[in-house]
Protein backbone atom coordinates (compact mmCIF):
# COMPACT_ATOMS: atom_id res chain seq x y z
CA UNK A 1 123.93 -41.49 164.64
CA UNK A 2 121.44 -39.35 163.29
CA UNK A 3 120.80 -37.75 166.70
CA UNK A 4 124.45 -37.12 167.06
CA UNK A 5 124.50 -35.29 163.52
CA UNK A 6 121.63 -32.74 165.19
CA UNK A 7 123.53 -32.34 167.86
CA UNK A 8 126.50 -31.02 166.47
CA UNK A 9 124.35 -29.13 163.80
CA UNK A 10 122.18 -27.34 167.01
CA UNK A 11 125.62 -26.63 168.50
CA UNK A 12 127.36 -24.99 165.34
CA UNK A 13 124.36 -22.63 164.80
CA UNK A 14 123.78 -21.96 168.49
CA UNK A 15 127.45 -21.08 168.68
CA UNK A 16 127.02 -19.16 165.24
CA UNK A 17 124.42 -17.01 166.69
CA UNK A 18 126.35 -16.14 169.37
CA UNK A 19 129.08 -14.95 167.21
CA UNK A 20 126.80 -12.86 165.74
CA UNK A 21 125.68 -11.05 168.30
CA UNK A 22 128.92 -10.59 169.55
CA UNK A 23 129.94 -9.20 166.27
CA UNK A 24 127.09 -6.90 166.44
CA UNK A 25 127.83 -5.88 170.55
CA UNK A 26 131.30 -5.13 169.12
CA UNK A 27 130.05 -3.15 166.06
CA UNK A 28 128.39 -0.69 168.84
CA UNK A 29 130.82 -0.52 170.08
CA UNK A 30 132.82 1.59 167.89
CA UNK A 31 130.84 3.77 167.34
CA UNK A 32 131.93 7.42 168.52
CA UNK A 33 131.39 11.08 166.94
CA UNK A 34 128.94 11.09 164.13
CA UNK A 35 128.95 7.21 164.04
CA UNK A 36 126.78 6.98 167.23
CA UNK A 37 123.83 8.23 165.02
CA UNK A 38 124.26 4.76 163.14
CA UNK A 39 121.64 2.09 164.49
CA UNK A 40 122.16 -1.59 164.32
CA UNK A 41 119.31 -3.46 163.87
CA UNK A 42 118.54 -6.22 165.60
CA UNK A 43 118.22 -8.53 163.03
CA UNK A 44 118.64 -8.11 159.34
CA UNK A 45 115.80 -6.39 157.26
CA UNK A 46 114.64 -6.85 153.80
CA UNK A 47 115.28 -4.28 150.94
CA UNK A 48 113.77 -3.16 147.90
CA UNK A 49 114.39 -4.95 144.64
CA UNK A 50 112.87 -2.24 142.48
CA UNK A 51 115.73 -0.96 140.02
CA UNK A 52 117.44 2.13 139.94
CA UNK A 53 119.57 3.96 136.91
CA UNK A 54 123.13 3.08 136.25
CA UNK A 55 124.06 6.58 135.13
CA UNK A 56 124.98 4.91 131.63
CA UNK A 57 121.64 4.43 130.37
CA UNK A 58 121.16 0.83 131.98
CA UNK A 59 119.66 -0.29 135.14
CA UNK A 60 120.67 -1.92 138.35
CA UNK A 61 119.10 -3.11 141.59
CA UNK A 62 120.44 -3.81 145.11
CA UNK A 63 120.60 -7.58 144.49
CA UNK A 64 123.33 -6.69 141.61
CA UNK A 65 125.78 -5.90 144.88
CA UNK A 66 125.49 -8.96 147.11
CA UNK A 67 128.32 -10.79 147.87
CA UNK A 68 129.81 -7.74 149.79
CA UNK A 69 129.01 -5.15 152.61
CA UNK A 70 127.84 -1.97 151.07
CA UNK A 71 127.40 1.05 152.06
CA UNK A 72 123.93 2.69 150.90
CA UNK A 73 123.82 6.71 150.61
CA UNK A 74 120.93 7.89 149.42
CA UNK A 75 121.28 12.06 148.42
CA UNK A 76 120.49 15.38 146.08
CA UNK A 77 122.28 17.74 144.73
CA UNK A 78 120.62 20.12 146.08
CA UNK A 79 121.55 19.02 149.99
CA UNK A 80 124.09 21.02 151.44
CA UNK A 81 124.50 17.94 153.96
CA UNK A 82 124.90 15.65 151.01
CA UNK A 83 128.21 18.21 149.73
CA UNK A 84 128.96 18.26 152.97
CA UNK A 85 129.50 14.53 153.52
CA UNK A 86 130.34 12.92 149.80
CA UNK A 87 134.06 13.87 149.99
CA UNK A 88 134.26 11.36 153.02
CA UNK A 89 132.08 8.82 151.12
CA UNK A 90 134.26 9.34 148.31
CA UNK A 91 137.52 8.53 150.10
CA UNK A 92 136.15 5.55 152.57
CA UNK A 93 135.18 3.97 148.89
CA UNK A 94 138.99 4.84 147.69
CA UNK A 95 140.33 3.48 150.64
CA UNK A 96 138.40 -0.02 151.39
CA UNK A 97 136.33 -0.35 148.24
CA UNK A 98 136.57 -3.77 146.54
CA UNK A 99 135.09 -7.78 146.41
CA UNK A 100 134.36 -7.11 150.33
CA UNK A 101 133.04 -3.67 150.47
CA UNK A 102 131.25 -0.79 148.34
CA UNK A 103 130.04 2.70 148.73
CA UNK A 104 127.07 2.59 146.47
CA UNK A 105 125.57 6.79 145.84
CA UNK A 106 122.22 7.08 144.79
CA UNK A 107 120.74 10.28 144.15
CA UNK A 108 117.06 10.33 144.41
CA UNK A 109 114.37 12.70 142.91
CA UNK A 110 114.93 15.45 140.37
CA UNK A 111 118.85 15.52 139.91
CA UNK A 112 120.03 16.07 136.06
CA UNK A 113 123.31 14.00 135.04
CA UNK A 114 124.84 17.22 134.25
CA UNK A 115 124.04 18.59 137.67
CA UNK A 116 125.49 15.10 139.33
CA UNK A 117 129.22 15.06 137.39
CA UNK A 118 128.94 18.88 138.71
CA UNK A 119 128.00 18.33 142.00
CA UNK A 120 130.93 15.58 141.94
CA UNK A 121 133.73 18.14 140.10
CA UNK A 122 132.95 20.84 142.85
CA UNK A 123 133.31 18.76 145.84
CA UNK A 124 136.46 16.50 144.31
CA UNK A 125 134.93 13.20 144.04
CA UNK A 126 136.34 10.40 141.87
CA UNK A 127 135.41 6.91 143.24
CA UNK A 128 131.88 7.06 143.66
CA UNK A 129 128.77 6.11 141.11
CA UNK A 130 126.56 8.60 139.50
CA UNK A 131 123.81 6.27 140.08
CA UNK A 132 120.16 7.76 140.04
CA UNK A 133 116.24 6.86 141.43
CA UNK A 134 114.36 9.90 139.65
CA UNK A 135 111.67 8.57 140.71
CA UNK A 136 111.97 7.82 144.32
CA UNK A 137 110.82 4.78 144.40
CA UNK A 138 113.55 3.05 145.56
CA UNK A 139 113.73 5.88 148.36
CA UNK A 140 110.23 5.24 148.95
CA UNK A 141 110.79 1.89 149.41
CA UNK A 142 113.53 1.90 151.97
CA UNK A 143 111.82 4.74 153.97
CA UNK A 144 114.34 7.33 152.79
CA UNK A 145 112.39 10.48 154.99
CA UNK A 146 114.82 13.54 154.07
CA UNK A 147 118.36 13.50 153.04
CA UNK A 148 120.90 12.25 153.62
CA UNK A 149 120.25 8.94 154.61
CA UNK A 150 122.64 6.27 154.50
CA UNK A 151 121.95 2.04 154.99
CA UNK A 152 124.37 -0.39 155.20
CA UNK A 153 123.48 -4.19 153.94
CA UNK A 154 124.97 -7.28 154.26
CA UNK A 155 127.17 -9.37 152.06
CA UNK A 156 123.42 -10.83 151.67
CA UNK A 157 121.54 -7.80 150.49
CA UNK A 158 119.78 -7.08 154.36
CA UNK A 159 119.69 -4.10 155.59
CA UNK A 160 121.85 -4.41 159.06
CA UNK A 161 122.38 -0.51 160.01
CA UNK A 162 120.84 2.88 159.36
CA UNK A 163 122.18 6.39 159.97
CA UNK A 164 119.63 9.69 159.07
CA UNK A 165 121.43 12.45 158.54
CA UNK A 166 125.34 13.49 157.49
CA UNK A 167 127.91 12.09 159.02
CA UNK A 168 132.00 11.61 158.27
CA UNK A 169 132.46 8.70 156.62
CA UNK A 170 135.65 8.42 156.43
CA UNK A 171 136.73 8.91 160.46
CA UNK A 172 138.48 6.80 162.46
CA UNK A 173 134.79 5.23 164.19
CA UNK A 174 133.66 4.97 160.47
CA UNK A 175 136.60 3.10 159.26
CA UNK A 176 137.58 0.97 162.32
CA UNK A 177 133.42 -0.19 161.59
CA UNK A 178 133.85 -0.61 158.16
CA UNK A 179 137.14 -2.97 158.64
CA UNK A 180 135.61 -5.16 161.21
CA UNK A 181 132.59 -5.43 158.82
CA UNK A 182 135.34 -7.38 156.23
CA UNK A 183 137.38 -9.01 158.44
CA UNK A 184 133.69 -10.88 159.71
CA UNK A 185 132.81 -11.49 156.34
């Protein structure tokens, strides 16, 4: 009996494996315009647990958003690719965030609160975090070389995709990733 009970077990994580990387083939799939700059790893990858500002005087770490896909973007006010890019950030976060999925901002290195909320007033965003690493050493951490750089992680805090550089967040490729990144969850 017990032999049976492996069996089935082997079978339901073989099969779950293969899911996966069909999930993952399909993921690559949609990728077109600036979305083909977004690499899927081939497994899951640890990230940092070293804490970051809350923008409210508190602190937070990546572990505080499992549960959910999120959607990592490391930035500066200073970056015109950042400005160029938050307003899509902004409205992929109004359109899909929630329990499955969140666009988590964090800007890293020498960027004043008053210089964020203006930074967020002059390009019209409303849905996204003021969060902060002054520091860098959560960039350091997750290999943030130049800005912007943008991870996605898992609903269990792993790094699963990476994209250097700006991008539209909120195109059709983006979006038709994002919701077949909830409807697998």
């Amino acid at each position: 009996m017990r032999l049976v009970g492996l069996a089935v077990l082997y079978t339901a994580l073989a099969l779950g494996a293969n899911a996966t990387l069909a999930d993952s083939v399909d993921l690559v799939a949609l990728r077109d315009g600036d979305m083909k700059k977004l690499v899927f790893h081939e497994a899951p990858m640890p990230v940092s647990d070293v804490a970051f500002d809350d923008g409210e005087g508190g602190t937070l770490t990546l572990a505080d958003k499992h549960g959910k896909y999120v959607l990592l973007n490391f930035w500066a006010t200073w970056c015109a690719p950042c400005r160029k890019e938050m307003p899509s950030l902004d409205a992929l976060q109004q359109e899909f965030g929630g329990d499955a999925f969140e666009v988590v901002t964090v800007a890293t290195g020498r960027n004043s609160p008053a210089g964020i909320r203006r930074f967020f007033e002059e390009t019209g965003v409303d849905n996204l975090p003021r969060y902060q690493d002054p520091k860098q050493k959560l960039a350091r951490e997750m290999a943030v070389l130049g800005l912007p750089i943008t991870v996605i992680l898992n609903p269990e805090g792993q790094e699963i995709a990476r994209l250097r550089g700006d991008a539209d967040w909120h195109s059709d490729s983006s979006r038709a990733i994002v919701e077949a990144l909830i409807a697998g969850s």
